[in-house]
N, C-alpha and C. Protein backbone atom coordinates (compact mmCIF):
# COMPACT_ATOMS: atom_id res chain seq x y z
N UNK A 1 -23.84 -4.20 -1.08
CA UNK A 1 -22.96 -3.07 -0.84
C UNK A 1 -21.53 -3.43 -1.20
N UNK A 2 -20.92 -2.75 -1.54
CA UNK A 2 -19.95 -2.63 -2.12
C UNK A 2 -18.93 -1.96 -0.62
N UNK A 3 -17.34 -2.17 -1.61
CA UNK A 3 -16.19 -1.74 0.00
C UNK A 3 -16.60 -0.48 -0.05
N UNK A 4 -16.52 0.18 -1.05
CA UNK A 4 -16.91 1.64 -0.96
C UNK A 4 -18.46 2.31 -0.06
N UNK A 5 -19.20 1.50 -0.10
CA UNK A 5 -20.51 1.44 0.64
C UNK A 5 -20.22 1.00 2.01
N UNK A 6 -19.75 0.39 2.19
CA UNK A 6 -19.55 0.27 3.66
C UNK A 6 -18.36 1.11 4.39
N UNK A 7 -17.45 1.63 3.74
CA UNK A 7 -16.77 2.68 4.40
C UNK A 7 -17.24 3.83 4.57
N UNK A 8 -18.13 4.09 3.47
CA UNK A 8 -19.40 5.58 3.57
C UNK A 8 -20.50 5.20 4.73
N UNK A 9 -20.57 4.15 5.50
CA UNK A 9 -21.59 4.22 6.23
C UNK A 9 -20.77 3.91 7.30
N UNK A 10 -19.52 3.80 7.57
CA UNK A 10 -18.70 3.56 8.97
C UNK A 10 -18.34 5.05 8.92
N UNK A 11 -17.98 5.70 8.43
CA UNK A 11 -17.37 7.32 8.41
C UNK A 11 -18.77 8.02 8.99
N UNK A 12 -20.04 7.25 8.51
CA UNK A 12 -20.99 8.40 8.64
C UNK A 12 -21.61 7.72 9.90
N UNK A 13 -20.82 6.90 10.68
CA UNK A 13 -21.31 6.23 12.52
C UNK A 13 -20.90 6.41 13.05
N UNK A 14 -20.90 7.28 14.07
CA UNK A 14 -20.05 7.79 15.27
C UNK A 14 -19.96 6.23 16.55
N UNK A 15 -20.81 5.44 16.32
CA UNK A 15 -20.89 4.34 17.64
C UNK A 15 -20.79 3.01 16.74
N UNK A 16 -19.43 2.39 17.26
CA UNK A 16 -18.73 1.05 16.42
C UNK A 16 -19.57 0.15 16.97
N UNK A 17 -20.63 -0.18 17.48
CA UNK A 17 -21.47 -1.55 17.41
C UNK A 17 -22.68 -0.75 16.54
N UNK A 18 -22.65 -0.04 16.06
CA UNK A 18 -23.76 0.14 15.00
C UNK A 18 -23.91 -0.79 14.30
N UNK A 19 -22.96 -1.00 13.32
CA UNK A 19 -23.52 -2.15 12.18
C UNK A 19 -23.19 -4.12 13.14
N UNK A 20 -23.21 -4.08 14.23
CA UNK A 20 -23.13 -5.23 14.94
C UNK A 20 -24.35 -6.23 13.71
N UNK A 21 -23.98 -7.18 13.79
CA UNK A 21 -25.00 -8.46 13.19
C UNK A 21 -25.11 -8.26 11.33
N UNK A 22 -24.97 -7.19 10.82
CA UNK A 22 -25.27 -6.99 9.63
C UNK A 22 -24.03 -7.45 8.57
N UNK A 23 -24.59 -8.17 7.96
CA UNK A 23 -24.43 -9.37 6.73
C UNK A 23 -23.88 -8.68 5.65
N UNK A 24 -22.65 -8.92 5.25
CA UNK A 24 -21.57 -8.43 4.08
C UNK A 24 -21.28 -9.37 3.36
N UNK A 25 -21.25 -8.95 1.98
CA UNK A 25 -20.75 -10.24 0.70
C UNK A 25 -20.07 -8.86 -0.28
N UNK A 26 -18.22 -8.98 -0.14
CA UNK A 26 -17.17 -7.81 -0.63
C UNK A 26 -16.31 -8.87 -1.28
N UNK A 27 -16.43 -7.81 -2.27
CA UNK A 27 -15.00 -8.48 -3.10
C UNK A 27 -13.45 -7.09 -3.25
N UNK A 28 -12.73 -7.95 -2.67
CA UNK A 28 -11.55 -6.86 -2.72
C UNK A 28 -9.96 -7.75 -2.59
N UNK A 29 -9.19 -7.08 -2.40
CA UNK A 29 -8.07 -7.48 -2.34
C UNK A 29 -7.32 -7.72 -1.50
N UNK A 30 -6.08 -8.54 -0.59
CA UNK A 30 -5.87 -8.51 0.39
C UNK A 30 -4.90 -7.29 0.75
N UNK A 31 -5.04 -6.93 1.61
CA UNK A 31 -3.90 -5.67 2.47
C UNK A 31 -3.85 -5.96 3.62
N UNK A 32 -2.47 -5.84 4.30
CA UNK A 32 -1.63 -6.28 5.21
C UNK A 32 -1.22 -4.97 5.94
N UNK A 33 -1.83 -4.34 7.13
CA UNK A 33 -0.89 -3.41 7.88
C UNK A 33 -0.14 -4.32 9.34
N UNK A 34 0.83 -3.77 9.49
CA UNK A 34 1.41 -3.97 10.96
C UNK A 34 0.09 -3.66 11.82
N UNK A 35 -0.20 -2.97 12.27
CA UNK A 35 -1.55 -3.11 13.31
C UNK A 35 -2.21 -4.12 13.30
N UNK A 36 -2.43 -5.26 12.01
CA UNK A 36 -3.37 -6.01 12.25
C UNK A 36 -3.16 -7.23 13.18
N UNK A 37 -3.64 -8.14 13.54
CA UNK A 37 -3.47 -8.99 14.20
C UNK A 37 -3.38 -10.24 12.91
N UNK A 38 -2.40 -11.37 13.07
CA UNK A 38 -2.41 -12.67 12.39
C UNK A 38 -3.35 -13.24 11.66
N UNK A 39 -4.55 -12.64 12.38
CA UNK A 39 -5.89 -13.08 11.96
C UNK A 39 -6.63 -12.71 10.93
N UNK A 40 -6.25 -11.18 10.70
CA UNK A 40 -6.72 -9.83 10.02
C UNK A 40 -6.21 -9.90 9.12
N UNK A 41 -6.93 -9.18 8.03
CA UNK A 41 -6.46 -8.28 7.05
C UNK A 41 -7.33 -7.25 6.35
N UNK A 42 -7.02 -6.49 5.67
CA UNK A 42 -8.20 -5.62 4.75
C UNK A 42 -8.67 -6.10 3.72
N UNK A 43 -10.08 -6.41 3.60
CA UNK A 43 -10.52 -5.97 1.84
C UNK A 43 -10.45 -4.59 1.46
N UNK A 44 -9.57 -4.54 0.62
CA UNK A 44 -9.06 -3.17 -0.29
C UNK A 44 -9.71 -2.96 -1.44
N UNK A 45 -9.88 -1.93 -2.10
CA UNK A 45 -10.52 -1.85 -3.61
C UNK A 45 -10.25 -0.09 -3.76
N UNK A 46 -9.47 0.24 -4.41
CA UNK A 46 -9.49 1.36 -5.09
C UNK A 46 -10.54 2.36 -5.55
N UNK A 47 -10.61 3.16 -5.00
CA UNK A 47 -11.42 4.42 -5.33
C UNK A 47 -11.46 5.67 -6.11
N UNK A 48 -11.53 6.25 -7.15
CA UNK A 48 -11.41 7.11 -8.00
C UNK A 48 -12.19 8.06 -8.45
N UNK A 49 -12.22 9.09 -7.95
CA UNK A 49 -12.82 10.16 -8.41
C UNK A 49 -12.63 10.57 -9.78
N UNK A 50 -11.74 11.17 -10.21
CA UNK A 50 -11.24 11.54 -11.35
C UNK A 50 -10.78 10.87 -12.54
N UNK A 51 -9.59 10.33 -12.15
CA UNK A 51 -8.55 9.61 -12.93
C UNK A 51 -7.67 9.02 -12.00
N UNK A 52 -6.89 7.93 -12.17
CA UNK A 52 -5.83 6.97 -11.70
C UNK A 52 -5.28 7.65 -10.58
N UNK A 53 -4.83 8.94 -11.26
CA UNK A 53 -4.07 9.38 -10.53
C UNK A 53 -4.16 9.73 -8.88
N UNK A 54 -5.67 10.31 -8.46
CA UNK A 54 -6.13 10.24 -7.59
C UNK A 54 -6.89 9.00 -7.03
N UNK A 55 -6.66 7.98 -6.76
CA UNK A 55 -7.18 6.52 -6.20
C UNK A 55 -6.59 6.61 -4.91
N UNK A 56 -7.38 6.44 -4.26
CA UNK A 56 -7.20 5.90 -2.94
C UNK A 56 -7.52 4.97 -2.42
N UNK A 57 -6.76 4.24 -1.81
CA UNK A 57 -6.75 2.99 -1.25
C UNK A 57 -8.17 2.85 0.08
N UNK A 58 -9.41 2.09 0.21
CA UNK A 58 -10.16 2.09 0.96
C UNK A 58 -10.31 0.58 1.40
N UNK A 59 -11.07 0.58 2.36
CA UNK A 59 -11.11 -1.32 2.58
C UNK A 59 -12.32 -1.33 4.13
N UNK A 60 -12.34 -2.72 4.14
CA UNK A 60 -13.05 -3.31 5.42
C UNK A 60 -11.91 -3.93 6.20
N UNK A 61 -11.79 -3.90 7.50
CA UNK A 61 -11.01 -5.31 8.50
C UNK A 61 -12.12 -6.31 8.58
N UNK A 62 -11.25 -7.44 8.37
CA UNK A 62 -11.65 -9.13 8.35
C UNK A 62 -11.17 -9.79 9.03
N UNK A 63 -11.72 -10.74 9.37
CA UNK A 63 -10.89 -11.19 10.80
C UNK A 63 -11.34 -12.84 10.35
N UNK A 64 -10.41 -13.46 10.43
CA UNK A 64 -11.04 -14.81 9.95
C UNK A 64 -9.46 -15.57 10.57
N UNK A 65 -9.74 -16.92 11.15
CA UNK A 65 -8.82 -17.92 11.77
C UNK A 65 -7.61 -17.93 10.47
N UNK A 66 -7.99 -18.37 9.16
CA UNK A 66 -7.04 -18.75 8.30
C UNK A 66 -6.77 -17.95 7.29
N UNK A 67 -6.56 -16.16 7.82
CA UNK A 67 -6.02 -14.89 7.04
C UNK A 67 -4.71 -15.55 6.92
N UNK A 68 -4.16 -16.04 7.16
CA UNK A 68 -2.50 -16.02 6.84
C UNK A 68 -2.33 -16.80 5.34
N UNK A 69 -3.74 -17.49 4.98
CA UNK A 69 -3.41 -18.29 3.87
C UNK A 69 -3.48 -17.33 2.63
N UNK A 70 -4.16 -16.49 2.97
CA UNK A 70 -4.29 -15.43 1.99
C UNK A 70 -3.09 -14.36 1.69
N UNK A 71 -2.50 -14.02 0.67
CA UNK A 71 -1.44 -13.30 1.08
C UNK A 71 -1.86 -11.80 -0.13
N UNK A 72 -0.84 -11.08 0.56
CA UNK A 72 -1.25 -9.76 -0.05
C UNK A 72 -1.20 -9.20 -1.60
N UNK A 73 -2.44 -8.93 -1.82
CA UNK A 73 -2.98 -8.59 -3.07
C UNK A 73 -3.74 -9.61 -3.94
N UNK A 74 -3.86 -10.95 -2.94
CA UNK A 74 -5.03 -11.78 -3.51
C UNK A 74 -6.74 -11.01 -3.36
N UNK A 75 -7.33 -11.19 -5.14
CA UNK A 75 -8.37 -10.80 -4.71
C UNK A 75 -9.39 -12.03 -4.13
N UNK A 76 -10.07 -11.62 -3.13
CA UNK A 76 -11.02 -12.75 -2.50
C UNK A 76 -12.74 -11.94 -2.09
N UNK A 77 -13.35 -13.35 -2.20
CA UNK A 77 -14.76 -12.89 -1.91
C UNK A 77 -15.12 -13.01 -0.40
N UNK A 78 -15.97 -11.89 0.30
CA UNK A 78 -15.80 -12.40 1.66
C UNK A 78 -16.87 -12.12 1.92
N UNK A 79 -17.89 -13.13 3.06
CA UNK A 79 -19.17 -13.50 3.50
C UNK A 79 -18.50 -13.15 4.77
N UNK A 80 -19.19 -12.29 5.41
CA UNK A 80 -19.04 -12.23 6.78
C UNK A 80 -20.27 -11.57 7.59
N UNK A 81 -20.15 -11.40 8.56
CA UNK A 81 -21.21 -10.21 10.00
C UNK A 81 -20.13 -9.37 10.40
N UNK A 82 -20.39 -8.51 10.50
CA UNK A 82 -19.76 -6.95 11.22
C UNK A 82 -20.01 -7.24 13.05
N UNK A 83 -18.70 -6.85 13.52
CA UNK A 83 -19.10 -6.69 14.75
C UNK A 83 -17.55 -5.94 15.53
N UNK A 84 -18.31 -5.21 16.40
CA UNK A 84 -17.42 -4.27 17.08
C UNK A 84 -16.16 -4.88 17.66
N UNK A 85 -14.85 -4.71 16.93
CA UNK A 85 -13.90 -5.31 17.08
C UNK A 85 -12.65 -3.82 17.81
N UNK A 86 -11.40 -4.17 17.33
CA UNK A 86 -10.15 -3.10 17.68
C UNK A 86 -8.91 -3.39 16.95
N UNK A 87 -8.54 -2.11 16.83
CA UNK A 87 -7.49 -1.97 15.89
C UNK A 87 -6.53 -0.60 16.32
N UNK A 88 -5.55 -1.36 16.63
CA UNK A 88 -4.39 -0.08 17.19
C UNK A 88 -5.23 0.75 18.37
N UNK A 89 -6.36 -0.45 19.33
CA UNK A 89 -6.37 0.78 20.92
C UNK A 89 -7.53 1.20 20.26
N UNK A 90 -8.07 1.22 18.83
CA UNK A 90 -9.83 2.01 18.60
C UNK A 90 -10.23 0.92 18.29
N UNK A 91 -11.66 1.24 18.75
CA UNK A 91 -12.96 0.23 18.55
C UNK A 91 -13.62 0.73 17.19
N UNK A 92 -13.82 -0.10 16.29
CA UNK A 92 -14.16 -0.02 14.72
C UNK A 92 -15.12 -1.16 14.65
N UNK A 93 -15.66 -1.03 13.21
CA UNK A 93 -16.81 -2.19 13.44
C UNK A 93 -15.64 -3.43 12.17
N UNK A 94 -15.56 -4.38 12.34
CA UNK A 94 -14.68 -5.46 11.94
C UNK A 94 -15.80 -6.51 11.72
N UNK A 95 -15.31 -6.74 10.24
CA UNK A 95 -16.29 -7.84 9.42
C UNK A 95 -15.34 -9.24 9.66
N UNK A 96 -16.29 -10.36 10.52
CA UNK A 96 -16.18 -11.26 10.63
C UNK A 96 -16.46 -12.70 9.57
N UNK A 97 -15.81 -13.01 8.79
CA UNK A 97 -15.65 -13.97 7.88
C UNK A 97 -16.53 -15.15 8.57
N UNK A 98 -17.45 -15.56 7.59
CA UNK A 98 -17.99 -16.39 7.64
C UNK A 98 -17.39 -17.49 6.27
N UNK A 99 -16.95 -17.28 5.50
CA UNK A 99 -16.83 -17.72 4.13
C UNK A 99 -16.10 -16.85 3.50
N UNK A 100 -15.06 -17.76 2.63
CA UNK A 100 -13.86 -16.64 1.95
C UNK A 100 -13.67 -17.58 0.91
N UNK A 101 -13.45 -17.29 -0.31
CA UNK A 101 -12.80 -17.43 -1.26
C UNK A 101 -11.65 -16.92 -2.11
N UNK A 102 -11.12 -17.30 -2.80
CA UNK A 102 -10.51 -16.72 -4.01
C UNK A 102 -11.03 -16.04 -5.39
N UNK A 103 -10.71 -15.29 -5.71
CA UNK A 103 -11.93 -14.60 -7.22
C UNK A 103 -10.60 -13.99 -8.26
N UNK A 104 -10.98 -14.00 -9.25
CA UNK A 104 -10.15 -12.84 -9.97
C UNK A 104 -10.24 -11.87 -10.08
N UNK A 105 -9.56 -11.07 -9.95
CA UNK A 105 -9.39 -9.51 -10.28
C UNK A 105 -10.85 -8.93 -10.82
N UNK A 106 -11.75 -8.42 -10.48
CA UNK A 106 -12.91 -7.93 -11.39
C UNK A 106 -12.53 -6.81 -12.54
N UNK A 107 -13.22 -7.33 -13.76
CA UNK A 107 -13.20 -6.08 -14.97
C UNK A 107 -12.93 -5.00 -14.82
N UNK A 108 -13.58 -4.51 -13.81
CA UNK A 108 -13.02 -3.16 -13.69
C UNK A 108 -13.08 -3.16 -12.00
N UNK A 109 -11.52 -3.06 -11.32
CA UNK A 109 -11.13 -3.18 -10.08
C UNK A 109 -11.62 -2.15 -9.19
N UNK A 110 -11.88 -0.93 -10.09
CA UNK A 110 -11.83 0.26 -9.42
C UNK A 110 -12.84 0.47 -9.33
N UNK A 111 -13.46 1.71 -7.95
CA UNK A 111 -14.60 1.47 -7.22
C UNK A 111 -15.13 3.53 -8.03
N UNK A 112 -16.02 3.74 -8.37
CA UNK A 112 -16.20 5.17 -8.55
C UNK A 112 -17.47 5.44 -7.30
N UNK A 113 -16.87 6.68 -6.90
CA UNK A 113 -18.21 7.26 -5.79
C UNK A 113 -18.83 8.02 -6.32
């Protein structure tokens, strides 16, 4: 599954330990909000319906001890488990890093639905 695949199946779960235990391998980019915790960050990957113009920014939260080494807009590969975490006071399901790397930019960055 892809970032885009797993945000279509968190939108379509009303109960954040749904995907508890289930096994993710995403490649995306880093993103940095104030809400996150030190630990956190997003895999990001661009979404496009149409053309450029309409892309929207989509992603997973990651939670891994050594997010800070990563800085924003590195693309990285990330091995993790999903599990019911929080973000700004809501309970969301938050992919837990098991394994992270560095990757390059993929051929084509952008995600089509």
């Amino acid at each position: 599954r892809t970032v885009l695949d797993w945000v279509r199946v968190m939108s379509e779960t009303v109960d954040p330990d749904a995907l508890n235990g289930q096994a993710a391998d995403i490649v995306g980019f880093v993103y940095r909000d104030v809400r996150f915790a030190t630990d956190q960050f997003m895999v990001g990957r661009f979404a496009i319906t149409c053309c450029v113009a309409d892309a929207l920014a989509i992603g997973v939260v990651a939670t891994t001890a050594d997010a800070q080494e990563y800085t924003q807009d590195t693309w990285v590969r990330v091995h993790g488990v999903f599990q019911k975490g929080e973000i700004d006071g809501q309970s969301i399901p938050v992919l837990y890093v098991t394994e992270i790397e560095r990757v390059q930019q993929p051929e084509q960055p952008y995600l089509y639905p």
